[in-house]
PDB file of N, CA and C in Angstrom:
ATOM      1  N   UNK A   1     -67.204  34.622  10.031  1.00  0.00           N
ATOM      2  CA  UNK A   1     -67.980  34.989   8.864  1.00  0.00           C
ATOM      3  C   UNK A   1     -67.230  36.038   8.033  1.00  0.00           C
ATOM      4  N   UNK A   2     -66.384  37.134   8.715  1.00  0.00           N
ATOM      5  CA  UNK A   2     -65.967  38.000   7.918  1.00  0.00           C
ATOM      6  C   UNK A   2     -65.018  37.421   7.012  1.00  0.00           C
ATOM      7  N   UNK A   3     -64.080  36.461   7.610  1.00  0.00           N
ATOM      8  CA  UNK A   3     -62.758  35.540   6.846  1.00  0.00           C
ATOM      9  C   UNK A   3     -63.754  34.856   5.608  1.00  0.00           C
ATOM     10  N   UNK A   4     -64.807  34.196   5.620  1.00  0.00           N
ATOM     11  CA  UNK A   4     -65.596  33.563   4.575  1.00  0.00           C
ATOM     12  C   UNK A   4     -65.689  34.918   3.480  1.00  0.00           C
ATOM     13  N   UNK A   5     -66.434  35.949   4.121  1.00  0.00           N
ATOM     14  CA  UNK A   5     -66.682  37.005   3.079  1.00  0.00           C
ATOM     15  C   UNK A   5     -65.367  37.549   2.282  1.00  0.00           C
ATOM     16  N   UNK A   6     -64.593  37.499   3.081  1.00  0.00           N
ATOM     17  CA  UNK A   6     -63.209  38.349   2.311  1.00  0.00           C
ATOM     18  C   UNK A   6     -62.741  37.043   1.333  1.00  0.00           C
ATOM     19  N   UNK A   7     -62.998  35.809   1.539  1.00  0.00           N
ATOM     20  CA  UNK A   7     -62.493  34.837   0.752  1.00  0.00           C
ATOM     21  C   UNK A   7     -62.648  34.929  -0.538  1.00  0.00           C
ATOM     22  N   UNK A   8     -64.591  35.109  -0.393  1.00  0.00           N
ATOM     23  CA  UNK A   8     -65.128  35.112  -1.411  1.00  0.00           C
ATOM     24  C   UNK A   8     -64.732  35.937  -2.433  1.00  0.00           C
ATOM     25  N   UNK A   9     -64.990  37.377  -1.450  1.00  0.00           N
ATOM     26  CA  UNK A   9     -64.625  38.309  -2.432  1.00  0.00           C
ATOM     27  C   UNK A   9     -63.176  38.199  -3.126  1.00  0.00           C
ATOM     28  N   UNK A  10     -62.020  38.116  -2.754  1.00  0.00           N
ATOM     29  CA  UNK A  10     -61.372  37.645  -3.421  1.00  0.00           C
ATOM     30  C   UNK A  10     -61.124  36.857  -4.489  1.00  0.00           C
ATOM     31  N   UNK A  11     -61.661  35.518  -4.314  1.00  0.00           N
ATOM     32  CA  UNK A  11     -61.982  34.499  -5.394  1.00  0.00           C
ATOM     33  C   UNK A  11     -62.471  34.917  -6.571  1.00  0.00           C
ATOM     34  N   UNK A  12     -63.635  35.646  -5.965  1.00  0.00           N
ATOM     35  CA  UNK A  12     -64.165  35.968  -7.079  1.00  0.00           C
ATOM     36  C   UNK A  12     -63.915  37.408  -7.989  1.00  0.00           C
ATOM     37  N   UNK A  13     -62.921  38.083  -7.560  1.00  0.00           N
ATOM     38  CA  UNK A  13     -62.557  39.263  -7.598  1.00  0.00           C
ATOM     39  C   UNK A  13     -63.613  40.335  -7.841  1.00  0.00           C
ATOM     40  N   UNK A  14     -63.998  40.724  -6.638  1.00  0.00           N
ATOM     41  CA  UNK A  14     -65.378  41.256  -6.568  1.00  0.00           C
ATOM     42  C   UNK A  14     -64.416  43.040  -6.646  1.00  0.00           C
ATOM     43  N   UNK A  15     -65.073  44.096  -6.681  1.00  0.00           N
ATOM     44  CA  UNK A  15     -65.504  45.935  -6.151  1.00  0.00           C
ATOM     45  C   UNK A  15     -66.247  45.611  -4.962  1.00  0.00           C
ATOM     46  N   UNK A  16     -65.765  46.456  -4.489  1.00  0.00           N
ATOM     47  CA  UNK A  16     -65.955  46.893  -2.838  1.00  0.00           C
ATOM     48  C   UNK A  16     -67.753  47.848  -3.275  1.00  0.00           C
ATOM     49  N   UNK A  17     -68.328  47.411  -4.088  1.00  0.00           N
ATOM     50  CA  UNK A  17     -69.973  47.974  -4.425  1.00  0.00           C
ATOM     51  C   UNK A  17     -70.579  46.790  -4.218  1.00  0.00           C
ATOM     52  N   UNK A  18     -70.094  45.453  -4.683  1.00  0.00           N
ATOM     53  CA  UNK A  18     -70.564  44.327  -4.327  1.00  0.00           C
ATOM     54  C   UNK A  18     -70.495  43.764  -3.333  1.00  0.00           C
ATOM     55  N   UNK A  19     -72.308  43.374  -2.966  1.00  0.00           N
ATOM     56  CA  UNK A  19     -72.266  42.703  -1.837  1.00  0.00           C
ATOM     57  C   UNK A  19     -72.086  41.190  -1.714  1.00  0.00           C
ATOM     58  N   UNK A  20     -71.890  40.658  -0.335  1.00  0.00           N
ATOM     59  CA  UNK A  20     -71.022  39.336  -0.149  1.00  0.00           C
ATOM     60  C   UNK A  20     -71.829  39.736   0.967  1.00  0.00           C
ATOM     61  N   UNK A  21     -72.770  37.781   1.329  1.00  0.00           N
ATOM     62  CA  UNK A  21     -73.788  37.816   2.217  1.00  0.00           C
ATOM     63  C   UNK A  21     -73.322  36.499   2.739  1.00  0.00           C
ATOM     64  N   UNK A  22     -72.650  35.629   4.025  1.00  0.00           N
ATOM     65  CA  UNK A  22     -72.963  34.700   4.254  1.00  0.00           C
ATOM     66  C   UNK A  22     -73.248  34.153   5.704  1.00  0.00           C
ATOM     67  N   UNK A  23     -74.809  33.639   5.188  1.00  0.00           N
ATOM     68  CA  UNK A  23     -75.337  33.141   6.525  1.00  0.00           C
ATOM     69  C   UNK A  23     -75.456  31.526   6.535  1.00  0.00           C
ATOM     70  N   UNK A  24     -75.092  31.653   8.391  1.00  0.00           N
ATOM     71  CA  UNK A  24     -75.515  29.843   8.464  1.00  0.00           C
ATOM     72  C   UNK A  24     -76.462  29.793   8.746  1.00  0.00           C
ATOM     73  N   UNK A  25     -77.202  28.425   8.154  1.00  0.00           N
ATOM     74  CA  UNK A  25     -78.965  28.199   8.628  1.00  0.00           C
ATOM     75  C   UNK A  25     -79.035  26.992   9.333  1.00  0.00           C
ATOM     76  N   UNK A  26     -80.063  26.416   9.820  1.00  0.00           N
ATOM     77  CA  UNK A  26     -80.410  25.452   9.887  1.00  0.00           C
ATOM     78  C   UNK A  26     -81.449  25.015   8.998  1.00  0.00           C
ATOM     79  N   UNK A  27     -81.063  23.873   8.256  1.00  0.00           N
ATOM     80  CA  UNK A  27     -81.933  23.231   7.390  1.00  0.00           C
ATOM     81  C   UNK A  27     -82.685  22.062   7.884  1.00  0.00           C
ATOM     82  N   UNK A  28     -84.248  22.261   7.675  1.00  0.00           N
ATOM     83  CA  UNK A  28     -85.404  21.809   7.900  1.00  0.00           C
ATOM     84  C   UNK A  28     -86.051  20.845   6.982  1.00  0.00           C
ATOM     85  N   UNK A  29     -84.914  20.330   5.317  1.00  0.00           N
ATOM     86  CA  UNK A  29     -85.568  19.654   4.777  1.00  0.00           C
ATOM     87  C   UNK A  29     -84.868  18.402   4.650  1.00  0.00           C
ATOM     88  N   UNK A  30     -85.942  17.435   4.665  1.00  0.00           N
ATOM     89  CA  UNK A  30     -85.457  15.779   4.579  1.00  0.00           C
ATOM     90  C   UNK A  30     -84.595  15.661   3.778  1.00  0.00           C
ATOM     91  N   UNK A  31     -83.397  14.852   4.826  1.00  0.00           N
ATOM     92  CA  UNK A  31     -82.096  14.394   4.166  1.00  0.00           C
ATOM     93  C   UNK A  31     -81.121  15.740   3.998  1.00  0.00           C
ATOM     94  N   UNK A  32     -81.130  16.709   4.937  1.00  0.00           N
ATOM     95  CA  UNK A  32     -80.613  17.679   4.244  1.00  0.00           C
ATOM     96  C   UNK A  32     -79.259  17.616   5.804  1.00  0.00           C
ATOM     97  N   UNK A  33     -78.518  18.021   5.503  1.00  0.00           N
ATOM     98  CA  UNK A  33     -77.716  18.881   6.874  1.00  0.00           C
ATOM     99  C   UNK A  33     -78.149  19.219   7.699  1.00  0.00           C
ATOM    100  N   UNK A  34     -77.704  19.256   9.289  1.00  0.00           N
ATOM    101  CA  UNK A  34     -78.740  20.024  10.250  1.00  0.00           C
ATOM    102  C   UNK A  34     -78.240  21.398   9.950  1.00  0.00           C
ATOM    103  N   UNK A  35     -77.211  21.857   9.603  1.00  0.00           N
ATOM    104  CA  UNK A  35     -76.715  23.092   9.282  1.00  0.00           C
ATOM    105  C   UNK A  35     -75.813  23.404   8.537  1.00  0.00           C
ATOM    106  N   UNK A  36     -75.989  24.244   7.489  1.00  0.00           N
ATOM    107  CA  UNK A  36     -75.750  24.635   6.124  1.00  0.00           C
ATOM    108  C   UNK A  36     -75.175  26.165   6.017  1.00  0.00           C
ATOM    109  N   UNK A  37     -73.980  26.466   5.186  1.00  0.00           N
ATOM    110  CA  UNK A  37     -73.863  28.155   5.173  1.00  0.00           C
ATOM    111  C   UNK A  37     -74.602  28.707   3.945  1.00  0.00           C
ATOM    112  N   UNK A  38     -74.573  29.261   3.707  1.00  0.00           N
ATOM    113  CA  UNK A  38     -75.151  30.191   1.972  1.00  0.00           C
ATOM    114  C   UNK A  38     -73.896  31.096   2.066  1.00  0.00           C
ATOM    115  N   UNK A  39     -74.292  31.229   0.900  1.00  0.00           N
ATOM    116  CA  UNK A  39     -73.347  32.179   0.408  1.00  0.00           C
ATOM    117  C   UNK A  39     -74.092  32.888  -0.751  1.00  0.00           C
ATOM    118  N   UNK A  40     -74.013  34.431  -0.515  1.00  0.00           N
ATOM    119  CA  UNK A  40     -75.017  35.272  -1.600  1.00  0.00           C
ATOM    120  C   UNK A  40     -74.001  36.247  -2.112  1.00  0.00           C
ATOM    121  N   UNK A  41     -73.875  36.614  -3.491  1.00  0.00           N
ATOM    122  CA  UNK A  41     -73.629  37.968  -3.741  1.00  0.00           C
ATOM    123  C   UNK A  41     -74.142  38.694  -4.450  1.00  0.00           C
ATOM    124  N   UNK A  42     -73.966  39.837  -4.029  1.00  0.00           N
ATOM    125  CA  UNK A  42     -74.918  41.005  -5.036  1.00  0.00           C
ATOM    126  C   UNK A  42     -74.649  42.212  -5.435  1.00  0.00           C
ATOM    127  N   UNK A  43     -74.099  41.702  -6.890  1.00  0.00           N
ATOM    128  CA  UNK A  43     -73.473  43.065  -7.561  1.00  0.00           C
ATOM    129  C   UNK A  43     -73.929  44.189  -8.146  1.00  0.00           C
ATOM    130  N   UNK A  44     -73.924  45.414  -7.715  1.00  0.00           N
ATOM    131  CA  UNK A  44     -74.456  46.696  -8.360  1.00  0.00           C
ATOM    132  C   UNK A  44     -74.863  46.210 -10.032  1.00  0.00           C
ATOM    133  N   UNK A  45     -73.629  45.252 -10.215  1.00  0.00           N
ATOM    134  CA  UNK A  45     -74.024  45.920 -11.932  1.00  0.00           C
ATOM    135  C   UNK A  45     -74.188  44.171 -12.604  1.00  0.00           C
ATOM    136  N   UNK A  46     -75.326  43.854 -11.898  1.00  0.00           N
ATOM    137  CA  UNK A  46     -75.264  42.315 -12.285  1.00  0.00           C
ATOM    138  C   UNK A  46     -76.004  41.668 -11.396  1.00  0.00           C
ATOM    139  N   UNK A  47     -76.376  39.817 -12.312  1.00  0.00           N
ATOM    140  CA  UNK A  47     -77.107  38.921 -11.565  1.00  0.00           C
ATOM    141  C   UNK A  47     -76.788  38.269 -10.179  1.00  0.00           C
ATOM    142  N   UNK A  48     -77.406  38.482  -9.113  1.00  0.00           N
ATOM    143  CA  UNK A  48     -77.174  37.753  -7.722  1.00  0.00           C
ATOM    144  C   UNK A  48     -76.783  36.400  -8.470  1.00  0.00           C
ATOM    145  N   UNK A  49     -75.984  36.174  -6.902  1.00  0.00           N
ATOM    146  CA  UNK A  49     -75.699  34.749  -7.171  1.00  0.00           C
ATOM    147  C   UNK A  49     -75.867  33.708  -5.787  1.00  0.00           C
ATOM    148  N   UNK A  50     -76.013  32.958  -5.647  1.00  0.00           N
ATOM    149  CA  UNK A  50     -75.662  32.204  -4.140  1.00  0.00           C
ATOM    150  C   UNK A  50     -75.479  30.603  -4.660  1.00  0.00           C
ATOM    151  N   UNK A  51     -74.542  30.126  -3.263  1.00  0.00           N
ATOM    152  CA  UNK A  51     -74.215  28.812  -2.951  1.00  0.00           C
ATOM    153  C   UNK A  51     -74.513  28.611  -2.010  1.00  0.00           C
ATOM    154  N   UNK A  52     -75.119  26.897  -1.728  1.00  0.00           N
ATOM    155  CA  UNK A  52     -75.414  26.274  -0.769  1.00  0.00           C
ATOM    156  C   UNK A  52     -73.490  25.372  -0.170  1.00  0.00           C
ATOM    157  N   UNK A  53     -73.499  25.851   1.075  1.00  0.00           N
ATOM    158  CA  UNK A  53     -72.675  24.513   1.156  1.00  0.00           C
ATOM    159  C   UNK A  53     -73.072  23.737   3.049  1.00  0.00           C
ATOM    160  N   UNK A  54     -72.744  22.831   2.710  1.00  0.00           N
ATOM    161  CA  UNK A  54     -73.382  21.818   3.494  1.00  0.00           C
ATOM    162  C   UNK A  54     -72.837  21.647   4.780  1.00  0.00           C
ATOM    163  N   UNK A  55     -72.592  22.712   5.191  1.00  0.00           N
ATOM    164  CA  UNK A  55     -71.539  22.294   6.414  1.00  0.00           C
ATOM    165  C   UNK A  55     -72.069  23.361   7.486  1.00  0.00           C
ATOM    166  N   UNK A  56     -71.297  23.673   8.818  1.00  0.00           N
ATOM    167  CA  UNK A  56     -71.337  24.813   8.791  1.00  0.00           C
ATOM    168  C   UNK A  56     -70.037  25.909   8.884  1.00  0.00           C
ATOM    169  N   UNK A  57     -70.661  27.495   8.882  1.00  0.00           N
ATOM    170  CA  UNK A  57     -69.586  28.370   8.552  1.00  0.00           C
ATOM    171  C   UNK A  57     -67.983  27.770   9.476  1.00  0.00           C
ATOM    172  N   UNK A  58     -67.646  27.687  10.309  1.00  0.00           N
ATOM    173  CA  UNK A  58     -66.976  27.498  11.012  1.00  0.00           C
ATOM    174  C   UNK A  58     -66.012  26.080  10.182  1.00  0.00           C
ATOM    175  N   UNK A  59     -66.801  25.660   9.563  1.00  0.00           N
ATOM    176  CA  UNK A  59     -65.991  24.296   8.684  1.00  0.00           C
ATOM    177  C   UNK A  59     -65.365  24.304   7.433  1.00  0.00           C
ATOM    178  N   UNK A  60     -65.832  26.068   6.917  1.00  0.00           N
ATOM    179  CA  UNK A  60     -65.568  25.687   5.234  1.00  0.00           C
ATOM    180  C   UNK A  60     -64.155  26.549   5.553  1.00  0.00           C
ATOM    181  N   UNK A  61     -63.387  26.006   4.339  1.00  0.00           N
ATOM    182  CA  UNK A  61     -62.172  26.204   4.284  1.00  0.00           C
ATOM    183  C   UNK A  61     -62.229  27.135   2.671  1.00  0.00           C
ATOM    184  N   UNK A  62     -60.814  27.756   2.371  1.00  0.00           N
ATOM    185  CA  UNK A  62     -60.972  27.988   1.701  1.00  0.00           C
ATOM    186  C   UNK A  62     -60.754  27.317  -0.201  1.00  0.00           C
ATOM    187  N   UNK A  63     -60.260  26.092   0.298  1.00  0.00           N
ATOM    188  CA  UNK A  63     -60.749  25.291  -0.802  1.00  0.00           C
ATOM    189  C   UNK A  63     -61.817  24.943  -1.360  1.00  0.00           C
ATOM    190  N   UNK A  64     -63.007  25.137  -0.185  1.00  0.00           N
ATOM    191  CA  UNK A  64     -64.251  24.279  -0.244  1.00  0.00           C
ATOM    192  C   UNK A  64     -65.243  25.684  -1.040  1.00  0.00           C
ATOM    193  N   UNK A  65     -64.509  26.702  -0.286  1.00  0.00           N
ATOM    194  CA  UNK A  65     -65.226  28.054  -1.222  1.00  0.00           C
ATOM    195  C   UNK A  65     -65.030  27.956  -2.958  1.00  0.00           C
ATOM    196  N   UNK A  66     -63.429  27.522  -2.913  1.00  0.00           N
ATOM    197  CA  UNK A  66     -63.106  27.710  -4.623  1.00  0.00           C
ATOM    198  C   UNK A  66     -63.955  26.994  -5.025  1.00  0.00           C
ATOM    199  N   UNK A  67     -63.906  25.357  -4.734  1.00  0.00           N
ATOM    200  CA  UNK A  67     -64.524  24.597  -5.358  1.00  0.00           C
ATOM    201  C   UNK A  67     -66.420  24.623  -5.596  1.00  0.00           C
ATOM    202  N   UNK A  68     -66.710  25.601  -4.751  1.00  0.00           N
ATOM    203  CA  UNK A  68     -68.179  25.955  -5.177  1.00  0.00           C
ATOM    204  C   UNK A  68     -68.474  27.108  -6.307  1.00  0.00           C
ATOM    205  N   UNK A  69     -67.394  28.336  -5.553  1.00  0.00           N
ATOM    206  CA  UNK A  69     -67.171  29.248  -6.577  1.00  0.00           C
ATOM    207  C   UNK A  69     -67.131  29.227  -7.882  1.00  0.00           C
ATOM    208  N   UNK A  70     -65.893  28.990  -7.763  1.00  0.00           N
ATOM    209  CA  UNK A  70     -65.143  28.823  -9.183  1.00  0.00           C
ATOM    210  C   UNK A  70     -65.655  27.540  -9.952  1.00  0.00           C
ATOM    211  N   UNK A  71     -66.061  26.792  -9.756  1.00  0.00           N
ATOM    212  CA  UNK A  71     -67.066  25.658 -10.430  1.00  0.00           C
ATOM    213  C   UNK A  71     -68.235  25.726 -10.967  1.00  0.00           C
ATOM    214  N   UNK A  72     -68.824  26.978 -11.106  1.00  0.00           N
ATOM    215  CA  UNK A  72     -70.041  27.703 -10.577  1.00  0.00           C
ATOM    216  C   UNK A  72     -70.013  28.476 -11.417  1.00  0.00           C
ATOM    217  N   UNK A  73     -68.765  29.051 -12.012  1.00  0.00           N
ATOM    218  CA  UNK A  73     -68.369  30.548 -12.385  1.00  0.00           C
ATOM    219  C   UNK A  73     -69.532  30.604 -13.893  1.00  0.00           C
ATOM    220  N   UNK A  74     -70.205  29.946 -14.396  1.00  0.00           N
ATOM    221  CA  UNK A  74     -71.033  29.574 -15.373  1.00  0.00           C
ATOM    222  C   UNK A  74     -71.961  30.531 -15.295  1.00  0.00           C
ATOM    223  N   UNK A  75     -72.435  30.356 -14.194  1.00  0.00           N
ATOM    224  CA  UNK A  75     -73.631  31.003 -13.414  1.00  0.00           C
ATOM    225  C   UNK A  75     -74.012  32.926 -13.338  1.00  0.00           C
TER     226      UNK A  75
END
C-alpha cells in the first residue's frame, strides 16, 4: 500500500500536506469485483478526489495508476 501511495503522490505531484488514502475493499455490488482498491486524496487546499480500480491493491501497477489518474486529471 505504501508503494501505491508514493505512486500516486508522485503522479500527481502532490505536498507532503496532502493526503493519499488507499484502501482495498470488498465489493458487495452486482456484477462488481470481489475486490476493488480506492484510491482517495485530500488536499489542504482543494477538492477530494478518489478512484475506483477494479482489482486488488497487490495487482495495480503503476501504469494502471497513470491511466486512472492522469485520465481523470479533469476532475
Amino acid at each position: 500500500m505504501r508503494q501505491l501511495k508514493d505512486t500516486v503522490r508522485q503522479l500527481l505531484d502532490l505536498d507532503d500536506d496532502s493526503a493519499v488514502v488507499v484502501r482495498q475493499l470488498t465489493c458487495t455490488e452486482p456484477g462488481c469485483p470481489p475486490v476493488e482498491t480506492v484510491v482517495a486524496v485530500l488536499p489542504m487546499d482543494g477538492d477530494a478526489r478518489r478512484w475506483t480500480l477494479h482489482r486488488p491493491a497487490d495487482q495495480i501497477t503503476e501504469d494502471d495508476l497513470r491511466a486512472a489518474l492522469i485520465t481523470d486529471q479533469s476532475h
